[in-house]
PDB file of N, CA and C in Angstrom:
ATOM      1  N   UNK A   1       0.829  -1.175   0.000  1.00  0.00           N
ATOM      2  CA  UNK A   1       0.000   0.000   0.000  1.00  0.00           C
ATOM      3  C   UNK A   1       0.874   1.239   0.000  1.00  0.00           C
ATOM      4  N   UNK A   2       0.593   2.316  -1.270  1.00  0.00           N
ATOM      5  CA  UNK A   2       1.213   3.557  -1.038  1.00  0.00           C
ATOM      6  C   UNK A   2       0.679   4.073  -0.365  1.00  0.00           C
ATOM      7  N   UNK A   3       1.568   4.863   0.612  1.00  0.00           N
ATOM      8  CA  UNK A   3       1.325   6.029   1.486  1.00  0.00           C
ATOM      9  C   UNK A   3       1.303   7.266   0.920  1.00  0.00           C
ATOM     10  N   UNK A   4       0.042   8.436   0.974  1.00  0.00           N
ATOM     11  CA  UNK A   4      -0.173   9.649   0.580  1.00  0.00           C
ATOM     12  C   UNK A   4       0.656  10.432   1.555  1.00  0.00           C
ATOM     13  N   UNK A   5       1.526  11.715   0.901  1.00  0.00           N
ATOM     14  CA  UNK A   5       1.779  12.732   1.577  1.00  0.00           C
ATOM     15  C   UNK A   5       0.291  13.227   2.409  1.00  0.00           C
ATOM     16  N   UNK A   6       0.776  13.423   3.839  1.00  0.00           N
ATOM     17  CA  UNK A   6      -0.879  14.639   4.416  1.00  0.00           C
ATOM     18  C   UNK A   6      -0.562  15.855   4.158  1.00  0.00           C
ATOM     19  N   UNK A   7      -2.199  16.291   3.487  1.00  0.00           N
ATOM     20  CA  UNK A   7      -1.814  17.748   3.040  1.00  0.00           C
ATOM     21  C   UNK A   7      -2.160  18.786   3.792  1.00  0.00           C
ATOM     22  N   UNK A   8      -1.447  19.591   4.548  1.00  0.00           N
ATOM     23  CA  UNK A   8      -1.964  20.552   5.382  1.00  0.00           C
ATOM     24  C   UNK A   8      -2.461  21.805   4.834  1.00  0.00           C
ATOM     25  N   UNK A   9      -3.899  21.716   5.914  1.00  0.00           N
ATOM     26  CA  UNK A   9      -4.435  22.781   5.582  1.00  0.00           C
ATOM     27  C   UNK A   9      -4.794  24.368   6.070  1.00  0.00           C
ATOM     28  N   UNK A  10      -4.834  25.629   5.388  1.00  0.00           N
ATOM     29  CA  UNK A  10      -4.531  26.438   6.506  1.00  0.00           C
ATOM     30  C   UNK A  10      -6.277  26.226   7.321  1.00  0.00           C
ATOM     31  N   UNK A  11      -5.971  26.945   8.268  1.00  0.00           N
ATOM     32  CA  UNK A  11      -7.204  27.194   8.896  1.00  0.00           C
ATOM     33  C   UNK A  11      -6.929  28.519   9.512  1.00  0.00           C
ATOM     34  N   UNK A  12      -8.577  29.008   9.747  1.00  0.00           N
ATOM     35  CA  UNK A  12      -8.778  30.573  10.372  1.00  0.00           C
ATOM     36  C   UNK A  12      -8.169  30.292  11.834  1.00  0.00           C
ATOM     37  N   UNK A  13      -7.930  31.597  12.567  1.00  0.00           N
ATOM     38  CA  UNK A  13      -8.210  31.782  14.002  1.00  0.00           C
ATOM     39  C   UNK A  13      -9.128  30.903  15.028  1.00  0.00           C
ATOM     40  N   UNK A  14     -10.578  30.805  14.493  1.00  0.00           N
ATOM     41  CA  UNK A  14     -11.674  31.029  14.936  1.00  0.00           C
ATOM     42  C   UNK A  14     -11.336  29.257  14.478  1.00  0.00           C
ATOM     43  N   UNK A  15     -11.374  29.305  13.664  1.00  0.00           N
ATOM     44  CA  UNK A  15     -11.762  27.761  13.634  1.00  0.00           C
ATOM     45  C   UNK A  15     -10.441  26.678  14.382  1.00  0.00           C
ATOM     46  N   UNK A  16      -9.344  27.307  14.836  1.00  0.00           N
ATOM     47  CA  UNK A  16      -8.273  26.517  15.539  1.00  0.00           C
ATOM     48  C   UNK A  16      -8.719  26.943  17.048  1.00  0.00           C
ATOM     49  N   UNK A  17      -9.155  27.539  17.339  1.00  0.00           N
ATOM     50  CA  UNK A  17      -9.748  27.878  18.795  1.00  0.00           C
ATOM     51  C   UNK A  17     -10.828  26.913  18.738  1.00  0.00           C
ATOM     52  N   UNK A  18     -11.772  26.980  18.109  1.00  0.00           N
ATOM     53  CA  UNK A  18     -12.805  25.759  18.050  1.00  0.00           C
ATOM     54  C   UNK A  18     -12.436  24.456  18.640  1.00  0.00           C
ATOM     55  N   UNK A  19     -11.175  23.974  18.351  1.00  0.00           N
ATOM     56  CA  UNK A  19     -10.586  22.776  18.163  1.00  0.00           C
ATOM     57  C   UNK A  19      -9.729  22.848  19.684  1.00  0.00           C
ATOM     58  N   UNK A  20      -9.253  23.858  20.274  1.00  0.00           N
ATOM     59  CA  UNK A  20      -8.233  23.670  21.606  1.00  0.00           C
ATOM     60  C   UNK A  20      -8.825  24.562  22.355  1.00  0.00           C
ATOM     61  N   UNK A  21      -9.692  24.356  23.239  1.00  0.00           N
ATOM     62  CA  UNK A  21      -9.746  25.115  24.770  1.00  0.00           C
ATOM     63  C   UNK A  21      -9.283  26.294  24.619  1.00  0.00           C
ATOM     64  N   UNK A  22      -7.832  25.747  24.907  1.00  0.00           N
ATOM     65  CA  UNK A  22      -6.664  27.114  25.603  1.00  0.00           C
ATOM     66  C   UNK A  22      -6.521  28.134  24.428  1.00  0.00           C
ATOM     67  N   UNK A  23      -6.367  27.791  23.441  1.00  0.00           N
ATOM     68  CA  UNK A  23      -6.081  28.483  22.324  1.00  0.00           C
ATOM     69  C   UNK A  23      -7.970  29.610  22.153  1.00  0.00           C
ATOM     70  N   UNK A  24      -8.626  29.058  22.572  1.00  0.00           N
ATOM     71  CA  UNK A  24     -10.223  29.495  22.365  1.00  0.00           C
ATOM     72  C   UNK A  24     -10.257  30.753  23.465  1.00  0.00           C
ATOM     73  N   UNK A  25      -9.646  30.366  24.542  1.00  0.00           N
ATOM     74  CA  UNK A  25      -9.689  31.467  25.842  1.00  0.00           C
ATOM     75  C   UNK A  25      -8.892  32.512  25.768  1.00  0.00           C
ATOM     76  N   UNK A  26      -7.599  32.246  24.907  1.00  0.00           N
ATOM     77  CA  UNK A  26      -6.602  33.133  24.543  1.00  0.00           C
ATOM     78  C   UNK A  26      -7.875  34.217  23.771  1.00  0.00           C
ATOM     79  N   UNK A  27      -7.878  33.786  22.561  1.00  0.00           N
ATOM     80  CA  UNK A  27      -8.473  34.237  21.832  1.00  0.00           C
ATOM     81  C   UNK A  27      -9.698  35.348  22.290  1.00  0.00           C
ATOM     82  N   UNK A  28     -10.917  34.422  23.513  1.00  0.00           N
ATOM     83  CA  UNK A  28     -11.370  35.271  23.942  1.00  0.00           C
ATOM     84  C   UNK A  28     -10.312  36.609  24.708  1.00  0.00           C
ATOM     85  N   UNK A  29      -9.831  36.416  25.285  1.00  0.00           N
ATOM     86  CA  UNK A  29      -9.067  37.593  26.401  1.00  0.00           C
ATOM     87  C   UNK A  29      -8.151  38.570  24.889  1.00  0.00           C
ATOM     88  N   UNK A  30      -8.007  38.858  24.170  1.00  0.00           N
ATOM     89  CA  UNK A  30      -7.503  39.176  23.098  1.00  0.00           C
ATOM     90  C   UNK A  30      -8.875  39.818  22.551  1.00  0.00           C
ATOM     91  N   UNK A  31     -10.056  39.375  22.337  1.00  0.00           N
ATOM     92  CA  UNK A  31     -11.175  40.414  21.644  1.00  0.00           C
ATOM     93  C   UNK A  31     -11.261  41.272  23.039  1.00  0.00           C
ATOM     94  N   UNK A  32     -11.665  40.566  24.158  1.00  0.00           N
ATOM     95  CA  UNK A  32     -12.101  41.228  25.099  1.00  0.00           C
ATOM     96  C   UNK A  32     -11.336  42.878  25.555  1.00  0.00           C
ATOM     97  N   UNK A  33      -9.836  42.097  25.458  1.00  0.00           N
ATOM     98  CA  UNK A  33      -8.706  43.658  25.682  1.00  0.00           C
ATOM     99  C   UNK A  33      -8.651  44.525  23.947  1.00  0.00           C
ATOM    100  N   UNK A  34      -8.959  44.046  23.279  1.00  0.00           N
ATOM    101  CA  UNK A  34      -9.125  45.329  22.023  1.00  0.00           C
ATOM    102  C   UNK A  34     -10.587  45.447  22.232  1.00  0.00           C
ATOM    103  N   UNK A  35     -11.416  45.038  22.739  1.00  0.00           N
ATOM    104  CA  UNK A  35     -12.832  46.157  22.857  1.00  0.00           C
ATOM    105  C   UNK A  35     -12.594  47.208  23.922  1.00  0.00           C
ATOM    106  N   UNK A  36     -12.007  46.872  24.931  1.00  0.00           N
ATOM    107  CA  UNK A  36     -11.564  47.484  26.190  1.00  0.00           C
ATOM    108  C   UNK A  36     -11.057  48.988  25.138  1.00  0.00           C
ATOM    109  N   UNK A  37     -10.104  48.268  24.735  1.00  0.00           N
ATOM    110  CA  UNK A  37      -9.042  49.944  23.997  1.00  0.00           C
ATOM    111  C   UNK A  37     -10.133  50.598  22.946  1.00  0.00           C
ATOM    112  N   UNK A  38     -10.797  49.857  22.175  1.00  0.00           N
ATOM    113  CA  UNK A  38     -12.063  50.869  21.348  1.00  0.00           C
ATOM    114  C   UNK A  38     -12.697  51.104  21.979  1.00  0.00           C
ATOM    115  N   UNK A  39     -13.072  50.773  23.219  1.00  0.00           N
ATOM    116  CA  UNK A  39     -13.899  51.640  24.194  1.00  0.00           C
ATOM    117  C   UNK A  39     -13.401  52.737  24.488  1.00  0.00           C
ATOM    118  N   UNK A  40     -12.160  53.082  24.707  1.00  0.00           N
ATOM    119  CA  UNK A  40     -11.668  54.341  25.258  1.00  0.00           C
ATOM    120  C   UNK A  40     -11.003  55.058  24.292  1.00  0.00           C
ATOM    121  N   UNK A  41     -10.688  54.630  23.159  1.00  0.00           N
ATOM    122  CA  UNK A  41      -9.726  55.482  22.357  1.00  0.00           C
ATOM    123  C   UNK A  41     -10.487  56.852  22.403  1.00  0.00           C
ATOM    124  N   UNK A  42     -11.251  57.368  22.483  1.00  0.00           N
ATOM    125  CA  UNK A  42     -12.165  58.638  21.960  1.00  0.00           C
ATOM    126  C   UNK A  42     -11.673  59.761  23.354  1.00  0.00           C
ATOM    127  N   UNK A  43     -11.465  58.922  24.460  1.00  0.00           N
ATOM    128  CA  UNK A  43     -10.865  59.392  25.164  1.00  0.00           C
ATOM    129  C   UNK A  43      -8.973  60.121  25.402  1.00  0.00           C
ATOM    130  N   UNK A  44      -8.482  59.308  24.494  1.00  0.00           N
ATOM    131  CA  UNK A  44      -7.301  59.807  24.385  1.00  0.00           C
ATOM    132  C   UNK A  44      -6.844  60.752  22.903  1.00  0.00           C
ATOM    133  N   UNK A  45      -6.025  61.919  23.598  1.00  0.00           N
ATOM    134  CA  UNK A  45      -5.734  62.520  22.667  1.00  0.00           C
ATOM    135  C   UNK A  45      -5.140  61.975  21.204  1.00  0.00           C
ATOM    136  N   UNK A  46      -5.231  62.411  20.189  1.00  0.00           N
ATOM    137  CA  UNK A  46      -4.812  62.012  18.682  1.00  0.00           C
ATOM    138  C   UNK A  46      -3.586  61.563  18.904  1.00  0.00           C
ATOM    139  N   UNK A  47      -2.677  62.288  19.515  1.00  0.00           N
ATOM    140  CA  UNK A  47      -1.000  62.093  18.903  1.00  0.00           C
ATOM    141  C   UNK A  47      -1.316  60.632  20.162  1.00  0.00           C
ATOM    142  N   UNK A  48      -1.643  60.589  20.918  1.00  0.00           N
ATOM    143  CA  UNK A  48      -1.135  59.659  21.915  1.00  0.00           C
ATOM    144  C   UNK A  48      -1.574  57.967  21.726  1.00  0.00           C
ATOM    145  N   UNK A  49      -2.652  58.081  20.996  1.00  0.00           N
ATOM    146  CA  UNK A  49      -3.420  56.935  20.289  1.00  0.00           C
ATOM    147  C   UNK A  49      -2.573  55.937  19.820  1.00  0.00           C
ATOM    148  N   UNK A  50      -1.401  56.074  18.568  1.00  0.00           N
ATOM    149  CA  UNK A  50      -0.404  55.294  18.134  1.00  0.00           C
ATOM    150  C   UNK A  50       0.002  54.991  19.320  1.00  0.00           C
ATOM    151  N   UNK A  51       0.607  54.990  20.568  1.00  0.00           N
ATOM    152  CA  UNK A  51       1.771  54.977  21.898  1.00  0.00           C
ATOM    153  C   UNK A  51       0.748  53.463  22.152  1.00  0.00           C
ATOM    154  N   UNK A  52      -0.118  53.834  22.409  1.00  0.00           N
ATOM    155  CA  UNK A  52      -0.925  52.782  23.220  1.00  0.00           C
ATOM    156  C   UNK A  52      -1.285  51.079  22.434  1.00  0.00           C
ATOM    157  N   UNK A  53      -0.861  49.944  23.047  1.00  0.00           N
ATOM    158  CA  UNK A  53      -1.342  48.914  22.336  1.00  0.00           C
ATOM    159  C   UNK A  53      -2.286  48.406  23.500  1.00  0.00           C
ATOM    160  N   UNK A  54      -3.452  47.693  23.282  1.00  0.00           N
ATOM    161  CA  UNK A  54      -4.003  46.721  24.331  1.00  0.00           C
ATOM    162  C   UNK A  54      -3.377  45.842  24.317  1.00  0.00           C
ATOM    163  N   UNK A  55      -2.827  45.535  26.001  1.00  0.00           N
ATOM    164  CA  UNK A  55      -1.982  44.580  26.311  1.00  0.00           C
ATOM    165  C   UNK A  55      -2.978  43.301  26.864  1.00  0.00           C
ATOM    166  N   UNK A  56      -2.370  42.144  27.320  1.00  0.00           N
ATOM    167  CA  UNK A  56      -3.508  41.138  27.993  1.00  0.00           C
ATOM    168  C   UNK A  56      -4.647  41.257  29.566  1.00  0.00           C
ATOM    169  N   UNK A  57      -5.428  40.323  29.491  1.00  0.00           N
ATOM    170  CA  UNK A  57      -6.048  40.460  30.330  1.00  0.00           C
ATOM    171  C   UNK A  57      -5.690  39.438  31.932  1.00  0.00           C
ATOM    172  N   UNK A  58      -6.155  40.129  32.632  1.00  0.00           N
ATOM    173  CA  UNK A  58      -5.886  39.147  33.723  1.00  0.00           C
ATOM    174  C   UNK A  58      -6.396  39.045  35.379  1.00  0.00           C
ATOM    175  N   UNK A  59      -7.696  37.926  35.518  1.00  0.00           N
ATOM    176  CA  UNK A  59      -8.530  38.430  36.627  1.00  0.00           C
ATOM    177  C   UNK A  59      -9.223  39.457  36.677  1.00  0.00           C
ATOM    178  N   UNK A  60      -9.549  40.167  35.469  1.00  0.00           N
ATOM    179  CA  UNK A  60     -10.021  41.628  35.967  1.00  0.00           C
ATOM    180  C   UNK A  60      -9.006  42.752  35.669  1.00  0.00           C
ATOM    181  N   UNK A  61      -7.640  42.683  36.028  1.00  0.00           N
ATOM    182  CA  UNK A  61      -6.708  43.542  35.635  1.00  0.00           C
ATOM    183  C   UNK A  61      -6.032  43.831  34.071  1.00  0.00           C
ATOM    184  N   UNK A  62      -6.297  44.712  33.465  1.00  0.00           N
ATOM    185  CA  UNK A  62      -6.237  44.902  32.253  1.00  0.00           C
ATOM    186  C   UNK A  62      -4.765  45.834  31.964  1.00  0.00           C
ATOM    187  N   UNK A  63      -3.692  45.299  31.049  1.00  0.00           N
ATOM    188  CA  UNK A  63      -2.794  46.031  30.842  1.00  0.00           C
ATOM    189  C   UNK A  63      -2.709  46.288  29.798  1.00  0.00           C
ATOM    190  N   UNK A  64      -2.423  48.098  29.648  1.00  0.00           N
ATOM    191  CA  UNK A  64      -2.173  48.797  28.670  1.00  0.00           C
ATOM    192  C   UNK A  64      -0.427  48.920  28.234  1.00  0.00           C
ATOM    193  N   UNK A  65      -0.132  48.776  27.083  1.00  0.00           N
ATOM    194  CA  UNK A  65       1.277  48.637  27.205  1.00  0.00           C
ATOM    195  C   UNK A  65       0.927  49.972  26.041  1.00  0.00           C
ATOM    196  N   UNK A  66       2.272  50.815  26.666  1.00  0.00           N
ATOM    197  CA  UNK A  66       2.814  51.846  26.236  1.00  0.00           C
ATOM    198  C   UNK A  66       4.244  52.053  25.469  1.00  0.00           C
ATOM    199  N   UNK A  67       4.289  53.256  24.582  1.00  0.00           N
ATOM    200  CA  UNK A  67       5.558  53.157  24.168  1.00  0.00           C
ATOM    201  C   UNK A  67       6.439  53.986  24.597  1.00  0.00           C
ATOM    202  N   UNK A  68       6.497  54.431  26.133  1.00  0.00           N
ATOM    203  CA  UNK A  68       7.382  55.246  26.621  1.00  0.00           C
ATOM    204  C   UNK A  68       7.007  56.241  28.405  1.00  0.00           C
ATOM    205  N   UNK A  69       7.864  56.564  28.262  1.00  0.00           N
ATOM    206  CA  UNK A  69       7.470  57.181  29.644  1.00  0.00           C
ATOM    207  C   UNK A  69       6.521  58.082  29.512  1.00  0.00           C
ATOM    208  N   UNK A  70       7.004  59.098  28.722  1.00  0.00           N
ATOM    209  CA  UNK A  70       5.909  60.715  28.498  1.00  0.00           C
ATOM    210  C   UNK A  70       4.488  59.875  28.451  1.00  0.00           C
ATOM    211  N   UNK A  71       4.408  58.863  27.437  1.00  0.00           N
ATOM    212  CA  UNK A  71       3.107  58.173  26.938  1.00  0.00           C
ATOM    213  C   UNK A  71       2.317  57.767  28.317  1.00  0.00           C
ATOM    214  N   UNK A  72       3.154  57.040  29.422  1.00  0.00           N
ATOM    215  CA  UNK A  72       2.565  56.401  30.329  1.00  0.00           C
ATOM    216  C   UNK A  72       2.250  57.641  31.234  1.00  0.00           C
ATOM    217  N   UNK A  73       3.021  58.819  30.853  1.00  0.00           N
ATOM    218  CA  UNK A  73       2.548  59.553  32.555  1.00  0.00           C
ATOM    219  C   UNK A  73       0.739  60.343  31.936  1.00  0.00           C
ATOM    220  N   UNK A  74       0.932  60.734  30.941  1.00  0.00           N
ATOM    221  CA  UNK A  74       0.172  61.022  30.204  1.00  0.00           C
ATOM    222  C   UNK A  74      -1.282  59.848  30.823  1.00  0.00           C
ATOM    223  N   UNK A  75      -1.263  58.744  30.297  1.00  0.00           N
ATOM    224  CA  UNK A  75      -2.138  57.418  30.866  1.00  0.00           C
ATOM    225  C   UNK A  75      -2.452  57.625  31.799  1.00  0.00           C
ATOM    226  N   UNK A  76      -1.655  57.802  33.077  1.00  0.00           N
ATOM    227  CA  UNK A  76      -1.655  58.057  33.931  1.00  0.00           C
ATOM    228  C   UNK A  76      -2.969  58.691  34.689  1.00  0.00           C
ATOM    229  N   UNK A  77      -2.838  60.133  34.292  1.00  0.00           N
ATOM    230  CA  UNK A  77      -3.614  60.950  34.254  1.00  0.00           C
ATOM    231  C   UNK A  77      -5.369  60.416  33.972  1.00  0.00           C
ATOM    232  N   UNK A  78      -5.165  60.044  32.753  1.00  0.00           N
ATOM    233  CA  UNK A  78      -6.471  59.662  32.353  1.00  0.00           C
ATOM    234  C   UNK A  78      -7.073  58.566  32.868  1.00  0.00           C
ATOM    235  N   UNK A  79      -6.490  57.871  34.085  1.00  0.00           N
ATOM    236  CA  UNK A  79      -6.894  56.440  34.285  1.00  0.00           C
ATOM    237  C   UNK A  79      -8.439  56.700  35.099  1.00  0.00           C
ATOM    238  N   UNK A  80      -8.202  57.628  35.683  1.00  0.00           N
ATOM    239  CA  UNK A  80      -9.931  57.087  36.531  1.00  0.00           C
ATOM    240  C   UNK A  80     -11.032  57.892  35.512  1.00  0.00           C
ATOM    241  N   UNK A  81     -10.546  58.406  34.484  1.00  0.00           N
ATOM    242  CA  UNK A  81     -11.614  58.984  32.905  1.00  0.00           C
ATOM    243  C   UNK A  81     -12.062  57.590  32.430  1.00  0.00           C
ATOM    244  N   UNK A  82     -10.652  56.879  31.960  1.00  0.00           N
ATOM    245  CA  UNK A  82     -10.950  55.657  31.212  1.00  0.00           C
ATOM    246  C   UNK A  82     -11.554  54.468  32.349  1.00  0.00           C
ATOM    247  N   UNK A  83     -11.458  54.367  33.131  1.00  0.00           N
ATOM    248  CA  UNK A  83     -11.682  53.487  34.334  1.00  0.00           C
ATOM    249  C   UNK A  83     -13.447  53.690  34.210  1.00  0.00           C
ATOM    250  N   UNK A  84     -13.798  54.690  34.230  1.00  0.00           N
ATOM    251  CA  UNK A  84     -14.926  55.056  34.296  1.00  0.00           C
ATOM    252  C   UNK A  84     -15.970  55.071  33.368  1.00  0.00           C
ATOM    253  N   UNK A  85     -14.948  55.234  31.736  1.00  0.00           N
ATOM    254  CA  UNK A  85     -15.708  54.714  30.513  1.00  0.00           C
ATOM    255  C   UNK A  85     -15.855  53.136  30.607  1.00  0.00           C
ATOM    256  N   UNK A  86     -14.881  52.486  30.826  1.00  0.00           N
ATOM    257  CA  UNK A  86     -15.302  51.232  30.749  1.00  0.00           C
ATOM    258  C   UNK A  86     -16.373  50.431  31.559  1.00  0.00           C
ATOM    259  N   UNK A  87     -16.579  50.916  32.784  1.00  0.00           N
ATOM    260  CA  UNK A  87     -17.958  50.641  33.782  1.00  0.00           C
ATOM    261  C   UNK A  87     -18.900  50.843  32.952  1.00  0.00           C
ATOM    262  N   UNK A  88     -19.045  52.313  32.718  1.00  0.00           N
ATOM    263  CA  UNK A  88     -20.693  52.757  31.953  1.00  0.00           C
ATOM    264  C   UNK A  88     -20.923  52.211  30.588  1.00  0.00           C
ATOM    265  N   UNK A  89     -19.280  50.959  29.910  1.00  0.00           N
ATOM    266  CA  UNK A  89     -19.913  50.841  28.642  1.00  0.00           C
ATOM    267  C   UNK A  89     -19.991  49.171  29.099  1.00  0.00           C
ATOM    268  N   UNK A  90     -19.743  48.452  30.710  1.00  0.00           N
ATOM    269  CA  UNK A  90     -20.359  47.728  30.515  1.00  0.00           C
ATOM    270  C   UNK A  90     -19.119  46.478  30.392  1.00  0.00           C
ATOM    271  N   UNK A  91     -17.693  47.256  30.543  1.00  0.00           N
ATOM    272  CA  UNK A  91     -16.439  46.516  30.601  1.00  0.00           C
ATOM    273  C   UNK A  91     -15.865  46.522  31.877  1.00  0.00           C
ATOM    274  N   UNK A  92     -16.052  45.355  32.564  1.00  0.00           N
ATOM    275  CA  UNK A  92     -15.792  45.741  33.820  1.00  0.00           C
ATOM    276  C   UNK A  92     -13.805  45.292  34.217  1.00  0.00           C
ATOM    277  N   UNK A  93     -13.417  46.085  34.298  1.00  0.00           N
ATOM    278  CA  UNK A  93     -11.665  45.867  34.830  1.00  0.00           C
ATOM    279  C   UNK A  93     -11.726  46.195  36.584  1.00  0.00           C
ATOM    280  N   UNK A  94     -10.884  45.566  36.895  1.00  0.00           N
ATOM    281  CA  UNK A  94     -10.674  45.936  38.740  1.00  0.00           C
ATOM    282  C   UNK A  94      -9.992  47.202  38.690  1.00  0.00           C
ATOM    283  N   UNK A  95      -8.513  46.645  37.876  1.00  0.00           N
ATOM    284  CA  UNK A  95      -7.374  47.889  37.616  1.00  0.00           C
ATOM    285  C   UNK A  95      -6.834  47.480  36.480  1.00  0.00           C
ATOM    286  N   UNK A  96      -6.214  49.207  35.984  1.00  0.00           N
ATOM    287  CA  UNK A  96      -5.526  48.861  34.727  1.00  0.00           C
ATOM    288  C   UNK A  96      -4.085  49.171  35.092  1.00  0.00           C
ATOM    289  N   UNK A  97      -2.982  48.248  34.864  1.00  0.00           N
ATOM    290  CA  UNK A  97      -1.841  48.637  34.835  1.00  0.00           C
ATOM    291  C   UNK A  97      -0.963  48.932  33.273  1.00  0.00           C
ATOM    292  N   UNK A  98      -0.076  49.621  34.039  1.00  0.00           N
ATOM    293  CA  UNK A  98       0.649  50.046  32.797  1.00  0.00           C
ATOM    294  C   UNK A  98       1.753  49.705  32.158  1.00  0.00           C
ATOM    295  N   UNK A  99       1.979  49.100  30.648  1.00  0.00           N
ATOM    296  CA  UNK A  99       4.082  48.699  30.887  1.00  0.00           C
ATOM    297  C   UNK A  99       4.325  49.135  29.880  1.00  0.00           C
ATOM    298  N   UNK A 100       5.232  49.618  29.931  1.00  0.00           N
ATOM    299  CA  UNK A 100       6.313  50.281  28.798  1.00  0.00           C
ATOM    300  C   UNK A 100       6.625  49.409  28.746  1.00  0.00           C
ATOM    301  N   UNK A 101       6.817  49.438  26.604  1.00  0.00           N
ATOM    302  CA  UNK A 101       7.346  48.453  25.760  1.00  0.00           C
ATOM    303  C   UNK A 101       8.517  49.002  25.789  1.00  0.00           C
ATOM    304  N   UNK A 102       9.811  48.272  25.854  1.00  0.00           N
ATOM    305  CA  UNK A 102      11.002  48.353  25.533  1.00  0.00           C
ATOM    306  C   UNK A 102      11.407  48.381  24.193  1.00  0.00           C
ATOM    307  N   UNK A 103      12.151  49.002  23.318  1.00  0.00           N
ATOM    308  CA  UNK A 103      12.452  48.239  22.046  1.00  0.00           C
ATOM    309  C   UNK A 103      14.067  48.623  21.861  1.00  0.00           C
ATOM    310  N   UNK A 104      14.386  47.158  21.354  1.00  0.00           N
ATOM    311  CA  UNK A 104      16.321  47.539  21.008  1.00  0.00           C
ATOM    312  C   UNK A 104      16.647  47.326  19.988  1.00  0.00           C
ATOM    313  N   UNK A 105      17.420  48.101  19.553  1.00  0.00           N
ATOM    314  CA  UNK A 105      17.912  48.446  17.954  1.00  0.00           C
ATOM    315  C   UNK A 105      19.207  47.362  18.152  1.00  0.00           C
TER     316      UNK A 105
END
């Protein structure tokens, strides 16, 4: 009997989460922290918008990762604004912490 090469196939996101638990929960906590950040972007100024990525979720604690200090003190500031959009839209976080992304050339 010949043996066929197996042909792999791609598959979506959505449909490999289907298939593994862990990979499905990731996935959820990943929509959940980019609705979090389109919830608030309207809140942060224009230039500062690029700085900010939604970082992961965890227990309730939601981290915003930043691209720098000025960016984070800035955050800073706005946390009990944004803290407060996310209640009334219904996103509930305990606390949001903050981390500067590092990057090396």
């Amino acid at each position: 009997m010949i043996s066929r090469p197996r042909l792999h196939q791609a598959v979506t996101l959505s449909q490999a989460a289907e298939n593994a638990p862990s990979l499905a929960r990731l996935a959820m906590l990943v929509k959940e922290s980019n609705d979090r950040l389109k919830a608030i972007e309207s809140l942060l100024p224009a230039s500062l918008r690029s700085a900010i990525q939604a970082g992961p979720m965890d227990e309730g604690v939601w981290c915003l990762l930043v691209s720098s200090n000025a960016a984070a003190a800035k955050v800073r500031q706005l946390l009990p604004l944004i803290q407060s959009r996310l209640t009334d839209k219904g996103l509930k976080v305990t606390s949001i912490r903050l981390k500067i992304l590092i990057t090396r050339k």
